[in-house]
Protein backbone atom coordinates (compact mmCIF):
# COMPACT_ATOMS: atom_id res chain seq x y z
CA UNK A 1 52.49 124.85 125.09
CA UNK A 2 54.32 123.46 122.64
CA UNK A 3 54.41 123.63 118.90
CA UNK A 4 56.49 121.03 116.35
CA UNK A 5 56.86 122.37 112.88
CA UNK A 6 55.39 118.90 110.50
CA UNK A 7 58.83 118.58 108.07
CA UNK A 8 59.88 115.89 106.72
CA UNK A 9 63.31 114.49 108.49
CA UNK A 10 66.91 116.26 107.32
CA UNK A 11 69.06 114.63 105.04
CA UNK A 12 71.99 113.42 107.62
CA UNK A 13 74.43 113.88 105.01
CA UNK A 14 74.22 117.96 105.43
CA UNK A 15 76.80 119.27 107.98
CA UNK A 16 76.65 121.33 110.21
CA UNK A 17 78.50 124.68 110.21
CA UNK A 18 82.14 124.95 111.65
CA UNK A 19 82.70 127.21 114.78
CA UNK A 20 84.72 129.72 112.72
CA UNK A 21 81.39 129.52 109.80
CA UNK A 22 79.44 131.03 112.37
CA UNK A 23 78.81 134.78 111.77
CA UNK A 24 76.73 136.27 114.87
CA UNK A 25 76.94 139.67 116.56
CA UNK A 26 74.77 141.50 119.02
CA UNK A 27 74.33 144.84 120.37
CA UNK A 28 72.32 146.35 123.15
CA UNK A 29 71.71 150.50 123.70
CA UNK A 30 69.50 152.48 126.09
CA UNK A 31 68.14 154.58 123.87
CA UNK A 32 67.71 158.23 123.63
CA UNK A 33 65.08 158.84 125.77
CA UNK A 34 65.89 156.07 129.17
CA UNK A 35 68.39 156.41 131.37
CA UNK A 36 69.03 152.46 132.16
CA UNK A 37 68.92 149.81 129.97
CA UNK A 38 66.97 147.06 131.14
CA UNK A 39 67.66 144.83 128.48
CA UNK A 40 69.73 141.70 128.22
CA UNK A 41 71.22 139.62 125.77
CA UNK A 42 73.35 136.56 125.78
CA UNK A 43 75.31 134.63 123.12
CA UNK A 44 76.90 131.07 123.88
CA UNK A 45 77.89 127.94 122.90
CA UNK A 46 77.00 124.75 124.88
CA UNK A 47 80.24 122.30 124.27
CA UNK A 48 81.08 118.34 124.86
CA UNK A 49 85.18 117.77 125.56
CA UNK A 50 87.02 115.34 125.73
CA UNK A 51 90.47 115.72 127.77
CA UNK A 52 93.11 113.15 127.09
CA UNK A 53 94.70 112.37 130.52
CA UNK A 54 97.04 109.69 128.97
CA UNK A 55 98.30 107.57 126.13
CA UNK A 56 101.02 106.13 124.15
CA UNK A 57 99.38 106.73 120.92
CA UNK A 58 101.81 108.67 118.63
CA UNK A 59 99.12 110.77 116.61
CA UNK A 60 96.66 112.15 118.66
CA UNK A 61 95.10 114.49 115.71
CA UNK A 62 93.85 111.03 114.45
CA UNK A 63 91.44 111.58 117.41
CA UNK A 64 88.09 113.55 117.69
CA UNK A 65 88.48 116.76 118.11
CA UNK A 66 89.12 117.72 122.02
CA UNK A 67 85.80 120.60 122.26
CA UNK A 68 82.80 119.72 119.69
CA UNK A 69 80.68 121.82 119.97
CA UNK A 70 77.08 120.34 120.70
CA UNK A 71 74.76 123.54 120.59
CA UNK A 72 74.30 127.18 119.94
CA UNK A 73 72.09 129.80 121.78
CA UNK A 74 71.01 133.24 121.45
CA UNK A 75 68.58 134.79 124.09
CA UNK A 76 67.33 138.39 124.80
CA UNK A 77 65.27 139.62 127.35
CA UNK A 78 63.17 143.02 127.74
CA UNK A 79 62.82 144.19 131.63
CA UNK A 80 59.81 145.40 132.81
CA UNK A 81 59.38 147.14 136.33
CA UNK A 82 61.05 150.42 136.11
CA UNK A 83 64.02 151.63 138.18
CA UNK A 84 66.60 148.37 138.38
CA UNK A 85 63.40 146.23 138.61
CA UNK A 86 63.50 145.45 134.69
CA UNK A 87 67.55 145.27 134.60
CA UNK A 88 67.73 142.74 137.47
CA UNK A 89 64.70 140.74 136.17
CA UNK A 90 66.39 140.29 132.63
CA UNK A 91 69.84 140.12 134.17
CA UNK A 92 68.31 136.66 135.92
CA UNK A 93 66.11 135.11 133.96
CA UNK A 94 69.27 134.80 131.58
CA UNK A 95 71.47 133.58 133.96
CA UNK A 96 69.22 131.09 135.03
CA UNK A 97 68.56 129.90 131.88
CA UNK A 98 72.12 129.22 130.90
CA UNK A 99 72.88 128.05 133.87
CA UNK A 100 69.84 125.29 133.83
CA UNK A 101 70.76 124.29 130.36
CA UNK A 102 74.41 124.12 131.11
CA UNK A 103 73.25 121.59 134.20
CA UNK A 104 71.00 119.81 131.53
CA UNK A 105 74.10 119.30 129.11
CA UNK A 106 72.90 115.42 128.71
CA UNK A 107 69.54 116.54 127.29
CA UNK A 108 71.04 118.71 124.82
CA UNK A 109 72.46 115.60 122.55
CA UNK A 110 72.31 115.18 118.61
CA UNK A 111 69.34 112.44 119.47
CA UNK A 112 67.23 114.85 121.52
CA UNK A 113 67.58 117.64 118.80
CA UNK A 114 66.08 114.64 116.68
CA UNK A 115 63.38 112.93 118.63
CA UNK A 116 62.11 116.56 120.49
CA UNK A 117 62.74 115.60 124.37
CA UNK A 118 64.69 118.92 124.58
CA UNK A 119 61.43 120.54 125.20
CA UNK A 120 60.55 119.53 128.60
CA UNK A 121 64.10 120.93 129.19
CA UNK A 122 63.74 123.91 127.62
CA UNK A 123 60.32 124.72 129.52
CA UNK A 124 61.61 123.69 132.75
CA UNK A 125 64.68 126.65 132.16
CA UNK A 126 61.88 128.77 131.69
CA UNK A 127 60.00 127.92 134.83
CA UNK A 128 63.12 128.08 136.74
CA UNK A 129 64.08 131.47 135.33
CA UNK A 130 60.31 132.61 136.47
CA UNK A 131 60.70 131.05 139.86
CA UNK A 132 64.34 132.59 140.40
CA UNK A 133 62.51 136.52 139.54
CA UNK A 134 59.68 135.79 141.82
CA UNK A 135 62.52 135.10 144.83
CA UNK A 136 63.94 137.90 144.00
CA UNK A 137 61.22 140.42 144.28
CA UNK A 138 60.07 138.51 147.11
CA UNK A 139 63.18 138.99 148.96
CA UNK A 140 63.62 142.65 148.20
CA UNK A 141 59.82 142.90 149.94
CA UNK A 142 58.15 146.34 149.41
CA UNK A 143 56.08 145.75 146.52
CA UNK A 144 59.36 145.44 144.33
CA UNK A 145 57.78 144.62 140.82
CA UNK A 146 60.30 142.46 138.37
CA UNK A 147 59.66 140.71 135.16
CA UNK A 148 61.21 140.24 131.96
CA UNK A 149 60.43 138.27 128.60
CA UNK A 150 62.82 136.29 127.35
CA UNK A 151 63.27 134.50 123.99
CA UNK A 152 65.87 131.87 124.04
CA UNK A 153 67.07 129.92 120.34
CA UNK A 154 69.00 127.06 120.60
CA UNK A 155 70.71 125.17 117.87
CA UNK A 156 71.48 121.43 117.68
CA UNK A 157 72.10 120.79 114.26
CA UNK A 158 70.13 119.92 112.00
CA UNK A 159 66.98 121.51 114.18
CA UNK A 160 66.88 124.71 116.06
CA UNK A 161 64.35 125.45 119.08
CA UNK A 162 62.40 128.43 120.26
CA UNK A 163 61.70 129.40 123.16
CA UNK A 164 59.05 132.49 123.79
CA UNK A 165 57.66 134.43 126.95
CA UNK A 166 56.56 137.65 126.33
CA UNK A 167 57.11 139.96 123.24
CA UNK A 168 60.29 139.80 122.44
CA UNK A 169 60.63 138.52 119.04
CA UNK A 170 62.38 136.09 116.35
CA UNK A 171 62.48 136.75 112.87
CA UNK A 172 64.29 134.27 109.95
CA UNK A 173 64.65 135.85 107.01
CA UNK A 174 64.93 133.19 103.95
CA UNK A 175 65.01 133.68 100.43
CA UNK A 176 64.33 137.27 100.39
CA UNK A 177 61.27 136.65 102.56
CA UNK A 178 61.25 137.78 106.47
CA UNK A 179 59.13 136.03 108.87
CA UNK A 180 57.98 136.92 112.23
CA UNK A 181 57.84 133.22 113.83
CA UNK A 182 57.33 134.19 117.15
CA UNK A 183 53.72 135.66 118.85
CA UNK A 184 53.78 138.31 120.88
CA UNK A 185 52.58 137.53 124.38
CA UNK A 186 50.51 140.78 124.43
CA UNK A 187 47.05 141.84 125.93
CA UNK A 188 46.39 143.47 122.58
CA UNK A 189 47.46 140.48 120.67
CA UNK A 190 44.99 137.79 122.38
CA UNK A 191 42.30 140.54 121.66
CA UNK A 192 43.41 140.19 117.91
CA UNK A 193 43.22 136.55 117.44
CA UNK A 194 39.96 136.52 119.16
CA UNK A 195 38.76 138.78 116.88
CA UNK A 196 37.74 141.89 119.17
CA UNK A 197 40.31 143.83 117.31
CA UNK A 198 41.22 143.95 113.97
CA UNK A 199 45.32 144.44 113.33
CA UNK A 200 44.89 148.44 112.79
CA UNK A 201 43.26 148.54 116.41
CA UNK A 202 45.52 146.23 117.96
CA UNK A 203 48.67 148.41 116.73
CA UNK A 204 47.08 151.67 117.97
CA UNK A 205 45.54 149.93 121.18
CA UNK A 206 46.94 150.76 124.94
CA UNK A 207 47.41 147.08 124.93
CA UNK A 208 49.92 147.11 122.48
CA UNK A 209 52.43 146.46 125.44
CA UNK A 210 50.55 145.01 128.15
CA UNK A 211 52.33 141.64 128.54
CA UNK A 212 49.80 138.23 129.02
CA UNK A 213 52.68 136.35 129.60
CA UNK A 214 56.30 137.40 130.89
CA UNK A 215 58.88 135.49 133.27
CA UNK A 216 58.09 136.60 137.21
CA UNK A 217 54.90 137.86 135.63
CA UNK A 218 51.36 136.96 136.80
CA UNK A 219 51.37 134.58 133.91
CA UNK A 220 54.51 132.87 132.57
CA UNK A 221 53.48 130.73 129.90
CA UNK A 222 56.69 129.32 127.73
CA UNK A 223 55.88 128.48 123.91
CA UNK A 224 58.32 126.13 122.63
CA UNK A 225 58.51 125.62 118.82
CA UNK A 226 61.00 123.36 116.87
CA UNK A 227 62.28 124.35 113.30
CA UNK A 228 64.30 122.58 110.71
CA UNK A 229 67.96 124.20 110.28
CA UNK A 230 69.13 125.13 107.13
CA UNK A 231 72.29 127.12 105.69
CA UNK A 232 70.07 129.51 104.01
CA UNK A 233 68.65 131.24 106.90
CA UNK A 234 69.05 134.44 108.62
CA UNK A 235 68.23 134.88 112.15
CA UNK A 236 67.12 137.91 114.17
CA UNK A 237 66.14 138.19 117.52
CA UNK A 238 64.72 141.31 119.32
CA UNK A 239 63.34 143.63 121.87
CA UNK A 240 60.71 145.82 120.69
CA UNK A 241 63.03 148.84 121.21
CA UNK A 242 63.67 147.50 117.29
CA UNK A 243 60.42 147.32 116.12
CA UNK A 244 58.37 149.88 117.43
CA UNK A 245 60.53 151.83 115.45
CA UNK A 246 61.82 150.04 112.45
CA UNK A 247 59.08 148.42 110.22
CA UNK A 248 59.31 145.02 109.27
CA UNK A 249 60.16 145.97 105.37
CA UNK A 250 63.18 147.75 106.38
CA UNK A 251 64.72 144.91 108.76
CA UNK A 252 63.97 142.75 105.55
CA UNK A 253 65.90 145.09 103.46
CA UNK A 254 68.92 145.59 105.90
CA UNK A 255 68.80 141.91 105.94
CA UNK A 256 68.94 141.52 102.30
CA UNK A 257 72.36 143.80 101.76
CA UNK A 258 74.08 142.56 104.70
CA UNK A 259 77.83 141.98 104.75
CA UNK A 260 78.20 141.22 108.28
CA UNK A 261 75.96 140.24 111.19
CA UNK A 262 77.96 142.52 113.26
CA UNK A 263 77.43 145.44 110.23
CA UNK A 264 73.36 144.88 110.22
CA UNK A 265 73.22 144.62 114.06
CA UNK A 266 74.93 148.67 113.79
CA UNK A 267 72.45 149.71 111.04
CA UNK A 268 69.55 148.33 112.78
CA UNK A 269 70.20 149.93 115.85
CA UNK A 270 71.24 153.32 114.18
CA UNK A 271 67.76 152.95 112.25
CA UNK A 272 65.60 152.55 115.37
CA UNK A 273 67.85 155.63 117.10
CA UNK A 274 66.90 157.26 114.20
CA UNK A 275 63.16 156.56 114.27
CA UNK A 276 62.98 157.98 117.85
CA UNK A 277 64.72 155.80 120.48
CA UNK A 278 61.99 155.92 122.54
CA UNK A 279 63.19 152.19 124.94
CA UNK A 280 66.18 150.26 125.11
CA UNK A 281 67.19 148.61 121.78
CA UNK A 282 69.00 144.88 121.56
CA UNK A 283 69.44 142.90 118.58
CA UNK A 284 71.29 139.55 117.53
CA UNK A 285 71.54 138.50 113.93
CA UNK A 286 73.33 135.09 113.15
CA UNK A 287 73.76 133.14 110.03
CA UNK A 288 75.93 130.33 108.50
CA UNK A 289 78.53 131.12 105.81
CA UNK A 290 80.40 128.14 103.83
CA UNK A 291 84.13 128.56 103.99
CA UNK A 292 85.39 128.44 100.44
């Protein structure tokens, strides 16, 4: 499935943000009440460089820069399967991820971010990441059960992608206003937007965290949605170790007085510690800040 957010084309003339205008942090705890943490998270940047091997020219700063780079990416992903099951399933799908898109480099281009072919990419590092947890539990035999969601963003400026299995979340917060952008890939959710339950049900329902969808699930079903970039925006990505303790109008107010991502990433988690703990808590906040 794949969704492409109608916006009218960036102006060109808006750059993108310098490596060292990059403020990003994440931070990933078990909780108070489990004894492994079964989620993952990965930051990264996906670079183009160019080596000089030789030359007679007398100025090389005159040339473009060695390491531009082309892309940035965030992911987290929530275990399920109890034991190691969970751990190993999120510990994969991410490193089969990276590792497709690294392998993809040529798709990941200032044109693609522009025309939308990076989706077929994107989907097929889902897919892969599915197959590779299926192997897995298929090798270790004995009814071994492993899956994981896994939400993946990706900027390519000026456009960033999502990519969604599961119920895992992102959230851009813009202009004082937060946004959940993702769905969650819930059994309670469908139910919801069908209409059998109404929200107050679905948050009290037994479904609540029954994934539909997850990667080496019975389902994997990737939802790919592409977004306009913008310095103004604040992004958040999460397990629900976050939100099934922190409400939505408190990550919007931690969001609102931050100094840091690395200083809301600590509150957030402290808040959700505070609430109860009750699963593994990971969260990644990035934004872009001008240098003066």
């Amino acid at each position: 499935m794949m969704t492409l957010a109608k916006q009218e084309m960036p102006v060109m003339t808006e750059r993108k943000p310098h490596d060292d205008e990059i403020d990003v942090h994440g931070i990933s705890h078990c909780g108070k009440v489990r004894k492994n943490n079964e989620d993952h998270f990965l930051l990264a940047t996906v670079h183009r460089r160019m080596s000089v091997l030789s030359t007679n020219l007398s100025e090389l700063d005159r040339l473009p820069l060695p390491d531009q780079r082309l892309a940035f990416m965030a992911m987290v992903a929530d275990g399920v399967g109890g034991a190691t099951g969970g751990e190993r399933a999120s510990a994969i799908a991410l490193e089969t991820a990276t590792r497709y898109v690294v392998a993809s480099m040529d798709c990941y281009d200032h044109a693609a971010a522009l025309d939308g072919t990076m989706t077929p990419a994107l989907q097929a590092a889902a897919l892969k990441s599915h197959e590779a947890v299926l192997e897995q539990a298929s090798a270790e035999g004995d009814g071994v059960r492993m899956a994981t969601t896994l939400t993946l963003w990706m900027g390519v400026w000026p456009w960033y992608y999502l990519l969604q299995v599961g119920d895992s979340r992102y959230y851009l917060y813009r202009e004082g206003t937060l946004t959940q952008v993702t769905r969650d890939q819930t059994i309670a959710q469908e139910l919801l937007d069908q209409g059998i339950f109404t929200r107050a049900v679905a948050e009290r329902s037994q479904f609540k965290n029954v994934l539909s969808s997850a990667i080496g699930g019975e389902a994997s079903l990737p939802v790919i949605t592409r977004l306009r970039a913008d310095w103004d925006n604040v992004h958040l990505l999460c397990t629900d170790g976050l939100t099934k303790h922190v409400p939505d109008e408190r990550i919007a107010e931690r969001l609102r007085t931050m100094t840091s991502a690395k200083q809301v990433c600590e509150q957030l988690l402290q808040d959700a510690l505070d609430g109860g703990g009750s699963d593994n808590i990971t969260v990644i906040v990035g934004r872009a800040t001008a240098r003066e």
